[in-house]
Protein backbone atom coordinates (compact mmCIF):
# COMPACT_ATOMS: atom_id res chain seq x y z
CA UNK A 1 177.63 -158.18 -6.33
CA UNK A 2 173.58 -157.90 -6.33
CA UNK A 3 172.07 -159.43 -3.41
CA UNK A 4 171.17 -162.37 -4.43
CA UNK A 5 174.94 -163.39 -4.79
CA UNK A 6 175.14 -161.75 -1.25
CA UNK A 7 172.98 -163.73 0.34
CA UNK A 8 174.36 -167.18 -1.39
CA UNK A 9 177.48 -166.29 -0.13
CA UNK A 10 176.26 -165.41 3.64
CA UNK A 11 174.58 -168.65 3.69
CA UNK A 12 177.92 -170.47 1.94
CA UNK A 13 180.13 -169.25 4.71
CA UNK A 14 177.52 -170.22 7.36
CA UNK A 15 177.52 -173.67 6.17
CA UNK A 16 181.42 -173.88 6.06
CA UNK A 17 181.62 -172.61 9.53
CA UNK A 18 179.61 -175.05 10.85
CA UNK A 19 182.17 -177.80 10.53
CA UNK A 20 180.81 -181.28 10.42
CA UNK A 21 184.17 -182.08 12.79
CA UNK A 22 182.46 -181.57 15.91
CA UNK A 23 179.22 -183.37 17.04
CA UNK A 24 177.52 -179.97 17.92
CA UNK A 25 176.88 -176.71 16.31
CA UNK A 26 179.16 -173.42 16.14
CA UNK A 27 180.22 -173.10 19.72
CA UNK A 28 177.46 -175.49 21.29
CA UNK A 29 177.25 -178.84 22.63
CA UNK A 30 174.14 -180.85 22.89
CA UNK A 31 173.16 -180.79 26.03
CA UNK A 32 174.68 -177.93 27.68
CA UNK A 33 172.96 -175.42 29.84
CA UNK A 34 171.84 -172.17 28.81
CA UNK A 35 174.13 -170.69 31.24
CA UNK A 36 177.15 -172.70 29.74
CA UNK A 37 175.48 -172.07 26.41
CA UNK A 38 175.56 -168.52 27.12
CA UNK A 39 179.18 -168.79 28.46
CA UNK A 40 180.34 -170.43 25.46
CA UNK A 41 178.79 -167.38 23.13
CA UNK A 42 181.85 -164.61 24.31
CA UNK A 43 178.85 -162.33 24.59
CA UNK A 44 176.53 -162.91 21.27
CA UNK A 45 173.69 -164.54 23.71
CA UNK A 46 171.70 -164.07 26.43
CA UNK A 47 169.42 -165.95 28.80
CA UNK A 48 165.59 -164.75 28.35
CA UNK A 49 162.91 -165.48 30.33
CA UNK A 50 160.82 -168.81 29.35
CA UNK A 51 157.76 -167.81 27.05
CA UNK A 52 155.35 -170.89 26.25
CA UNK A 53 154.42 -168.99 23.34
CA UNK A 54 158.16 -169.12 21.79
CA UNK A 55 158.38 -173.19 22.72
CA UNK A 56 159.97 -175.37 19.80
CA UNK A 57 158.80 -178.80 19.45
CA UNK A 58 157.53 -178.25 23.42
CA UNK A 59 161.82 -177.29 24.14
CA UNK A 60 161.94 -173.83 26.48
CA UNK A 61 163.80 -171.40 24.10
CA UNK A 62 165.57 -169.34 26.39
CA UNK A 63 168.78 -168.19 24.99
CA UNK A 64 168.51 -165.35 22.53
CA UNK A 65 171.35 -163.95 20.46
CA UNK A 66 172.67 -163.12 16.72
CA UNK A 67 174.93 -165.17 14.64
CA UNK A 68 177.21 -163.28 12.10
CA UNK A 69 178.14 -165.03 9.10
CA UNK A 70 179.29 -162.87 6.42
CA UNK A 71 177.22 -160.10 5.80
CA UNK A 72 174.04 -161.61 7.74
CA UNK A 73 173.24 -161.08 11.03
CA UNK A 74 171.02 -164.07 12.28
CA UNK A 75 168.76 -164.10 15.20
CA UNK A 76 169.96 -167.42 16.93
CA UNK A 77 167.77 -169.26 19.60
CA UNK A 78 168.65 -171.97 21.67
CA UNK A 79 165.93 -174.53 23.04
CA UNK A 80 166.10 -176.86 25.93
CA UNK A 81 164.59 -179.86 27.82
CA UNK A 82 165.28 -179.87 31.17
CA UNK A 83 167.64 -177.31 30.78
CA UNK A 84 170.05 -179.28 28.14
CA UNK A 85 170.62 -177.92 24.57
CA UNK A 86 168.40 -179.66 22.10
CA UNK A 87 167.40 -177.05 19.04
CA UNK A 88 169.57 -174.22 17.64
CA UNK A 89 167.30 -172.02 15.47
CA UNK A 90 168.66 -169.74 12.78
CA UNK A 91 166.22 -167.14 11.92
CA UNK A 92 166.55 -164.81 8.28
CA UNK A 93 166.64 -161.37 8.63
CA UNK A 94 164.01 -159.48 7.16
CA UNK A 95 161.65 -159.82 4.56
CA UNK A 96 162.57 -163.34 2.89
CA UNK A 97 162.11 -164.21 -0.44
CA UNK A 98 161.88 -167.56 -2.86
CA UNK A 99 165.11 -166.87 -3.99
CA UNK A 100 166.54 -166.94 -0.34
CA UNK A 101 164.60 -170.29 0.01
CA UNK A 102 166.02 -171.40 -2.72
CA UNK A 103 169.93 -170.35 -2.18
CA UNK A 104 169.71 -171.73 1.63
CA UNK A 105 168.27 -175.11 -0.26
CA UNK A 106 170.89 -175.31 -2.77
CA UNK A 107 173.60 -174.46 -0.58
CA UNK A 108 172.62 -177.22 2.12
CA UNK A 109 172.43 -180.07 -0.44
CA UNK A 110 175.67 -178.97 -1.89
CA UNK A 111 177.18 -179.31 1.78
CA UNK A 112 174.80 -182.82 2.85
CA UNK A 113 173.83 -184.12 -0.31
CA UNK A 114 169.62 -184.40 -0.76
CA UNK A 115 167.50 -184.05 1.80
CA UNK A 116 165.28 -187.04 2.88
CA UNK A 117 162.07 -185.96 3.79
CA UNK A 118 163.00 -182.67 4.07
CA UNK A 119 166.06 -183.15 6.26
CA UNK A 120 169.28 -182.79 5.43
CA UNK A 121 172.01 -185.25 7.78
CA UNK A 122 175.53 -184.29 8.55
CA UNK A 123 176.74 -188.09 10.11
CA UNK A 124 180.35 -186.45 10.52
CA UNK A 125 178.60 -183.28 12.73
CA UNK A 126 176.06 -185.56 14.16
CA UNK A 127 173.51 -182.81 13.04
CA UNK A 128 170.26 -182.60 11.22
CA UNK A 129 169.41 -179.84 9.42
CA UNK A 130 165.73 -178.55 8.75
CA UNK A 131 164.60 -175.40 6.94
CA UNK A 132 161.48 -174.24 8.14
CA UNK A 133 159.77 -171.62 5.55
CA UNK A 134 156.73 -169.82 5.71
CA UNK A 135 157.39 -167.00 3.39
CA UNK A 136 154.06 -165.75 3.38
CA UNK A 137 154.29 -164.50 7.07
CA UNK A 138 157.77 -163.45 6.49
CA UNK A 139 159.78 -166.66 8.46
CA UNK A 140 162.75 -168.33 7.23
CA UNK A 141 164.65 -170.54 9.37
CA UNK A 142 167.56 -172.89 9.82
CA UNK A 143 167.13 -175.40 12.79
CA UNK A 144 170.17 -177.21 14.12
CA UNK A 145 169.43 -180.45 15.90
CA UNK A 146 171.61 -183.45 17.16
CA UNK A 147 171.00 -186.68 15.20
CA UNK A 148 168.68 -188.92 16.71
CA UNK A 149 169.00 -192.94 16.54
CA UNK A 150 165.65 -194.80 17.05
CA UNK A 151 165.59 -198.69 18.13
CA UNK A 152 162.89 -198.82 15.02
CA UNK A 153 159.93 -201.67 15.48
């Protein structure tokens, strides 16, 4: 198996263990606190102390850890406001390339369908999905968020 076929399969099984029968992701629920967060991880995270300089979409990301899924070992991060779960980052080991891009791509739109504007939905999960990719600098992410609903205008 060449790694290319590695790496589709990693990000396969990642996708199929995040099961769109829950309204939260892996072992999370939106909302929780890092500590129950933490808890909830049997060991695979840890709370770290708040950097401004590691803030998502202003959220405190203070729960470090790895996710294994396959042969992958992703850093995970958890963000919060006000100390309640509201980002789950997924973070590529190494050196990423186009083709990883392009397997984590394909493999989320086989799971959700297209993406619109760049987001994939899971209704069942209550998830959105967004890939955030700047291979030049070496960063290839998977970000977890609950589904928002907006009153519109």
């Amino acid at each position: 198996m060449n790694l290319v076929s590695l790496v589709f399969l990693t990000i396969a099984i990642t996708l199929t263990l995040c099961s769109s029968a829950q309204a939260d992701w892996q072992y999370t629920t939106w909302g929780m606190s890092p500590e129950q967060m933490v808890e909830a991880s049997k060991g695979s995270a840890i709370i770290v102390p708040a950097d401004p300089q590691q803030s998502r979409y202003g959220f405190d990301c203070v729960v470090k850890g790895s996710y294994q899924s396959g042969y992958t070992a992703f850093s995970l991060t958890g963000c919060f406001d006000n100390q309640h779960l509201k980002v789950i980052v997924l973070t590529f080991p190494g050196q990423p390339s186009s083709a990883d891009l392009d397997d984590i791509v394909s493999a989320l739109s086989a799971k959700y369908g297209s993406p619109v504007d760049g987001v994939w939905t899971d209704q069942n999960g209550g998830n959105q999905i967004h890939v955030n990719c700047m291979l030049s600098i070496g960063v290839l992410e998977i970000l977890y968020m609950p589904l928002t609903t907006g009153s519109g205008l």
